[in-house]
Protein backbone atom coordinates (compact mmCIF):
# COMPACT_ATOMS: atom_id res chain seq x y z
CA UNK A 1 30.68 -55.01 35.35
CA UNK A 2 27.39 -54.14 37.34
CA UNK A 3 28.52 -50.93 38.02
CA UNK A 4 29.41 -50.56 34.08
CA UNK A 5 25.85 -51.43 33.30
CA UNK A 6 24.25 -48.97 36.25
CA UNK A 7 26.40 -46.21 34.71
CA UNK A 8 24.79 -46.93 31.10
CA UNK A 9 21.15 -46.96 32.15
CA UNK A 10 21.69 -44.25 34.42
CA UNK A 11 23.28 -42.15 31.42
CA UNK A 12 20.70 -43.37 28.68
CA UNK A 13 17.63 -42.58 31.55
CA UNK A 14 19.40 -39.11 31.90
CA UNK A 15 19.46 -38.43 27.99
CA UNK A 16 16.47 -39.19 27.80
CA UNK A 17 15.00 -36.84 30.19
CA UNK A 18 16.61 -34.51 28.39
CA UNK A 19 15.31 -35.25 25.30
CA UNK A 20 11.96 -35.36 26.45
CA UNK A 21 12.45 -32.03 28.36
CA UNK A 22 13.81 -30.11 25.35
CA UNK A 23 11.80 -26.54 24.79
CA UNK A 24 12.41 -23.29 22.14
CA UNK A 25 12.95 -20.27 23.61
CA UNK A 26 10.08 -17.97 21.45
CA UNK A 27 11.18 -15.63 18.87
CA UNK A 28 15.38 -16.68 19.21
CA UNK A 29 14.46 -20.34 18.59
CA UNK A 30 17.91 -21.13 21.17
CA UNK A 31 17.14 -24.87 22.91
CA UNK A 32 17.09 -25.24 26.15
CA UNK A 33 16.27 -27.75 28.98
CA UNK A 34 12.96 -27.16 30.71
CA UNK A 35 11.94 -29.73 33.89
CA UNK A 36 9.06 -28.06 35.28
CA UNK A 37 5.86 -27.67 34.39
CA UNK A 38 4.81 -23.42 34.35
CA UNK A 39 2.32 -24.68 37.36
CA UNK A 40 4.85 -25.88 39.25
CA UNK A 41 7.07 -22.87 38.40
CA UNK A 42 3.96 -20.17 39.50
CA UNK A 43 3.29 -21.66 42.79
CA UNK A 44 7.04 -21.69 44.00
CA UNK A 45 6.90 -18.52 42.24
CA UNK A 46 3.51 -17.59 44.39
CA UNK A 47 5.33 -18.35 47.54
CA UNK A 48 8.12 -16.18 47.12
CA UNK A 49 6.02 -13.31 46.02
CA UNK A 50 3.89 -13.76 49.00
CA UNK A 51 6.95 -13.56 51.29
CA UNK A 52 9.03 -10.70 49.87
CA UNK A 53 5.81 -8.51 49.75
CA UNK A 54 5.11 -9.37 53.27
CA UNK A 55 8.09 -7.60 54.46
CA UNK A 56 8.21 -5.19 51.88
CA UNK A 57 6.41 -1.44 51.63
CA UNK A 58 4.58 -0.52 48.24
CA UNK A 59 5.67 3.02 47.73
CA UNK A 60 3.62 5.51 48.56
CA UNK A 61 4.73 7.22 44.93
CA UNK A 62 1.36 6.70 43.27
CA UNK A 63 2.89 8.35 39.71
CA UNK A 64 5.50 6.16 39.55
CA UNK A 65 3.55 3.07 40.68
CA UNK A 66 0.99 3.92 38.23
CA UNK A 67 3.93 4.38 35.20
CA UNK A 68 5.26 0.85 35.91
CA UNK A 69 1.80 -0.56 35.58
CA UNK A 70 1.21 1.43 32.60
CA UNK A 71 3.86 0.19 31.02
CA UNK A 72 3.85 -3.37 32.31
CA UNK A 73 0.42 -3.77 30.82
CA UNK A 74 1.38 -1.86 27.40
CA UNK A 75 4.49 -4.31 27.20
CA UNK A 76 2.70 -7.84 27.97
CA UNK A 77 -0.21 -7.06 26.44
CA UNK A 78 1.51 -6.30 22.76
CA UNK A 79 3.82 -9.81 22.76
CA UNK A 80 1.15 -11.49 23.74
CA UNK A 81 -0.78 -10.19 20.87
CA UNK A 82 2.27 -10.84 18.59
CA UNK A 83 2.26 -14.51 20.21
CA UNK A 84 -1.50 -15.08 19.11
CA UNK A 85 -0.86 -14.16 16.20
CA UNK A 86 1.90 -16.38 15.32
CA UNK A 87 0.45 -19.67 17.12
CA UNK A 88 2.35 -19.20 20.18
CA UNK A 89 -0.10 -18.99 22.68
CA UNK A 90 1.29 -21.61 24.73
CA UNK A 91 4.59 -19.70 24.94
CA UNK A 92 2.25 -17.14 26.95
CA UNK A 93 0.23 -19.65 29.45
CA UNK A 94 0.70 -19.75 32.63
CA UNK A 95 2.10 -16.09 34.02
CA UNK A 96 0.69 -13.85 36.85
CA UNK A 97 1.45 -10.48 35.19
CA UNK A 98 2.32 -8.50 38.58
CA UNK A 99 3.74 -4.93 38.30
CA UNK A 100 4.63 -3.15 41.59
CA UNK A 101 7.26 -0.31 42.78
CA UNK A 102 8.44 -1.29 46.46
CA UNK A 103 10.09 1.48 48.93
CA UNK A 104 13.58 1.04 48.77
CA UNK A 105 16.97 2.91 48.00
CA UNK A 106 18.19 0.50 45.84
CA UNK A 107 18.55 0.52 42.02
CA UNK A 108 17.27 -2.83 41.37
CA UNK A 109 14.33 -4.53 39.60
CA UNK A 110 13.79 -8.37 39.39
CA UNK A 111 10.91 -10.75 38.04
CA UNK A 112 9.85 -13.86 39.53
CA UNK A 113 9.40 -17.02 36.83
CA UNK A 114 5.94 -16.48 37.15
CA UNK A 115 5.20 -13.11 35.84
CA UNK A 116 5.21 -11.13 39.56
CA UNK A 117 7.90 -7.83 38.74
CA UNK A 118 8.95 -5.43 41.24
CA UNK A 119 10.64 -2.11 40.60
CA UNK A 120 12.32 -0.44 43.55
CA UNK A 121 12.27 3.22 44.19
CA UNK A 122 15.82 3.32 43.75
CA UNK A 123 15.64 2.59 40.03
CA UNK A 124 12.93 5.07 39.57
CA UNK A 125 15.04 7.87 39.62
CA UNK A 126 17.03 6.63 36.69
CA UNK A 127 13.74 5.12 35.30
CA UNK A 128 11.80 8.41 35.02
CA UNK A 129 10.09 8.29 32.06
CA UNK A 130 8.18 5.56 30.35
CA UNK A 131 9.83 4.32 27.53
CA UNK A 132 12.83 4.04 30.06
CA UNK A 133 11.02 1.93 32.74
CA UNK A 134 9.84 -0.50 29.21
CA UNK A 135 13.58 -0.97 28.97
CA UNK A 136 13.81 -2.42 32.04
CA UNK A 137 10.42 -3.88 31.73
CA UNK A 138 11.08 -5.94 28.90
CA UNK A 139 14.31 -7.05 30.10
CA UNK A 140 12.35 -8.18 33.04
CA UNK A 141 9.40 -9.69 30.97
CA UNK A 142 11.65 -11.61 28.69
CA UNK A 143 13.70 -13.58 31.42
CA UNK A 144 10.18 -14.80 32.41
CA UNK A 145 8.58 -15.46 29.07
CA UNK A 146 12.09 -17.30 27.76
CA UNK A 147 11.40 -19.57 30.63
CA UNK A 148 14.97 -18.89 31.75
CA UNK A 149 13.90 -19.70 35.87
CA UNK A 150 12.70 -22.97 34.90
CA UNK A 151 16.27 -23.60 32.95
CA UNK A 152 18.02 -22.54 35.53
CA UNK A 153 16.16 -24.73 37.95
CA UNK A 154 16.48 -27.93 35.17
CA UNK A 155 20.22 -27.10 35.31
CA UNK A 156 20.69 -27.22 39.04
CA UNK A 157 18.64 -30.42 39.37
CA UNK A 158 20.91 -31.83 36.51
CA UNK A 159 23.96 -30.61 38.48
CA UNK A 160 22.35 -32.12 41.37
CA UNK A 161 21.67 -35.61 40.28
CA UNK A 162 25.64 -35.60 38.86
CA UNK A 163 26.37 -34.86 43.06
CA UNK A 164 23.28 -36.98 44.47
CA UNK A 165 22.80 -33.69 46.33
CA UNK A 166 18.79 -33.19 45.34
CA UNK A 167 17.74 -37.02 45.11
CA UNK A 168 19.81 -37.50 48.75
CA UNK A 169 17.32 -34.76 50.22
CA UNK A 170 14.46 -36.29 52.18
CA UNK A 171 11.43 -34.54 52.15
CA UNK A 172 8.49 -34.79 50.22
CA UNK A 173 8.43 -34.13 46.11
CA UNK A 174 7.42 -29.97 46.80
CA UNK A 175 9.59 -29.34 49.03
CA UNK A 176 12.75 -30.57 47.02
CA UNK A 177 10.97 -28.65 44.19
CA UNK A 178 11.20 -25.71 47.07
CA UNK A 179 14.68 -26.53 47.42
CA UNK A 180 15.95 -26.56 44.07
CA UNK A 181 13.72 -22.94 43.74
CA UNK A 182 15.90 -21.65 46.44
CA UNK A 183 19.34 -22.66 45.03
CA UNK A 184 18.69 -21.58 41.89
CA UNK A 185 17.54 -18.00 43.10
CA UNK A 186 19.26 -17.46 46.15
CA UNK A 187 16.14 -16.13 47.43
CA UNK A 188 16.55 -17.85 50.67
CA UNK A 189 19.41 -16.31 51.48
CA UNK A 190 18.99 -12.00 50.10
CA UNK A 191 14.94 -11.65 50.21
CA UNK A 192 14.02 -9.92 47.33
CA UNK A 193 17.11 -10.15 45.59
CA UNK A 194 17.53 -13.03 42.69
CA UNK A 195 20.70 -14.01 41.79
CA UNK A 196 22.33 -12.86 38.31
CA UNK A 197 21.57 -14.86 35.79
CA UNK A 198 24.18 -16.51 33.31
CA UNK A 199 25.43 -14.17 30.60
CA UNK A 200 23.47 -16.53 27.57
CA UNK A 201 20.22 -15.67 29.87
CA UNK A 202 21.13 -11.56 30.23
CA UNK A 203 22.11 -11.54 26.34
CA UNK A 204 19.16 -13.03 24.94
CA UNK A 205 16.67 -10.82 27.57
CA UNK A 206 18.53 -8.07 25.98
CA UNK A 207 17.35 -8.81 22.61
CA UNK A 208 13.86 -9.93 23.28
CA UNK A 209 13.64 -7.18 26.07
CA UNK A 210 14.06 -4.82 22.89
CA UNK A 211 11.82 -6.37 20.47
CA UNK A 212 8.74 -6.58 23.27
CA UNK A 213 9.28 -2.79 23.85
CA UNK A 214 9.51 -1.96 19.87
CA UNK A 215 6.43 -3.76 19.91
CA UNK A 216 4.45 -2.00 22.17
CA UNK A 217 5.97 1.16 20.57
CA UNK A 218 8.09 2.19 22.71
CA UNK A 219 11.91 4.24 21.73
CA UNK A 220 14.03 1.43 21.59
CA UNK A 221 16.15 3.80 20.75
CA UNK A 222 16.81 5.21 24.36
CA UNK A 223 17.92 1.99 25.60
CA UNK A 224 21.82 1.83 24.48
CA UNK A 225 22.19 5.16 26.49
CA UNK A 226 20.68 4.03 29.57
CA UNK A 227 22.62 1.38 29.83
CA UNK A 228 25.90 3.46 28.91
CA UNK A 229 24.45 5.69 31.83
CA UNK A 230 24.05 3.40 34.48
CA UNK A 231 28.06 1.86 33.69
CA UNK A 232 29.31 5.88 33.44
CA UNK A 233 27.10 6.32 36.89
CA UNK A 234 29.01 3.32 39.06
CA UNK A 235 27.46 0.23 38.00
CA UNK A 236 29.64 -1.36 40.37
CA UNK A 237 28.11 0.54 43.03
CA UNK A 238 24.85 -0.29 41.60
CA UNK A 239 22.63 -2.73 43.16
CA UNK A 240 21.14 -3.91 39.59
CA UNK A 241 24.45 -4.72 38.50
CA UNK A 242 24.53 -7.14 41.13
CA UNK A 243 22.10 -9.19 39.48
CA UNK A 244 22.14 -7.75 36.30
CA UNK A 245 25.84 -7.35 34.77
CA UNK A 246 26.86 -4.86 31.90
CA UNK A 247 29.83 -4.02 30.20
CA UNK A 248 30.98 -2.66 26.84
CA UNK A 249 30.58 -5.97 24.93
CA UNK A 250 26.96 -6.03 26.48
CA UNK A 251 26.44 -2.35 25.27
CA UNK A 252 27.86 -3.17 22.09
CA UNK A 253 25.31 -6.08 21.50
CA UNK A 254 22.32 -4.10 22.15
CA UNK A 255 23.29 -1.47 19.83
CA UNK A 256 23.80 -4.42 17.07
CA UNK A 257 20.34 -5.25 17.97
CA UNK A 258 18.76 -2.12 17.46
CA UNK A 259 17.84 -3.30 13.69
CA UNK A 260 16.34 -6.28 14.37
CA UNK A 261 14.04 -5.00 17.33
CA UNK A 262 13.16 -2.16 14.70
CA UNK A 263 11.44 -4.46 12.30
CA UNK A 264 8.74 -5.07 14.86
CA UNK A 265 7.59 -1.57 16.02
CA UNK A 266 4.07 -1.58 14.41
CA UNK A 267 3.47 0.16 11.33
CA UNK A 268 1.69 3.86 11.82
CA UNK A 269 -2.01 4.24 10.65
């Protein structure tokens, strides 16, 4: 009977966490489960930044470092704008806007919760002009403005209370925040390298991905063929489909996007 009664407050405690933790993903309006606070999310964030960049080379390619950044800015700067605008500011709080190309072969890209994005060489030669680095870029942008590290993190510690696994840890209250930070990105394991988010996460980074680069007016336009061009080209073999999966259904989607992203490229003077 005890254990009945544990079992009840333990649930009713649980749901009401969840409750309390309940956030809106900006512009999709999609629920989700957020734990964290952002400042706990930028300084875990802030530590793996610190590490990956102190074994990694910035490339020496000062165009292409200087396009990234270009377009970083150009992309951040216009949804933050559109954020302002529509009382979201909060939505916007809290990120370390970080744009950087690293020297590397591999055709990858990843940003940290807090803001920090890297670009590796590899992708640059697939990435060669602007408006196709601001697809990638606003994929990139929109994972961390949807908040979807700190639900992923939310949804391992939830995963891990069910198991006893985090709570069983002993260490003090950052470093099972470190922990959970690490199991949720894998980053402990593949420096530099996140693991792929869940397909709900990828999809709606898609769409908002497209609607931050039609509003910093960029050709939305080019994105359905890049992505066609990096499945014709061995996506398999690519590293970015490692963490970032595609397929026709995926393709499809963006393409049935395209119209909605349109409504928010800014109007010409």
């Amino acid at each position: 009977m005890r254990k009945v009664k544990l079992i009840r407050v333990v649930t009713i405690a649980l749901m009401a966490v969840v409750i309390a933790a309940c956030g809106k993903v900006m512009i999709t309006g999609r629920k989700q489960l957020l734990l964290y606070s952002q400042g706990d999310i930028s300084n875990l964030s802030n530590q793996a930044y610190s590490e990956i960049m102190s074994q990694s080379k910035l490339s020496a390619n000062k165009a292409n470092a200087q396009m990234v950044k270009r377009v970083g800015e150009d992309l951040t700067s216009a949804v933050e704008s559109y954020l302002a605008k529509n009382g979201w500011q909060k939505e916007a709080e809290g990120f370390d806007w970080k744009f950087e190309v690293i020297e590397s072969d591999q055709v990858n890209a990843f940003c940290l919760p807090n803001g920090n994005i890297v670009f590796y060489e590899g992708i640059m030669k697939i990435t060669n002009t602007p408006d196709l680095v601001a697809v990638v870029m606003g994929h990139e942008i929109a994972h961390a403005l949807a908040k979807h590290g700190n639900e992923r993190m939310s949804q391992e510690v939830m995963m891990g209370l069910a198991g006893q696994a985090i709570s069983a840890f002993i260490g003090t209250e950052d470093q099972k925040k470190q922990l959970v930070f690490q199991v949720a990105f894998g980053l402990g394991s593949q420096l530099g390298v996140l693991l792929p988010y869940s397909r709900k996460h990828e999809y709606e980074a898609d769409r908002l991905g497209l609607i931050i680069m039609a509003m910093a007016g960029y050709d939305i336009n080019v994105a359905p063929a890049f992505w066609e061009k990096m499945s014709a080209g061995g996506g398999s073999k690519s590293d970015f489909f490692s963490t970032h999966p595609s397929d026709e259904k995926r393709i499809a989607e963006i393409k049935r996007i395209l119209p909605e992203a349109a409504k928010y490229i800014p109007p010409k003077n």
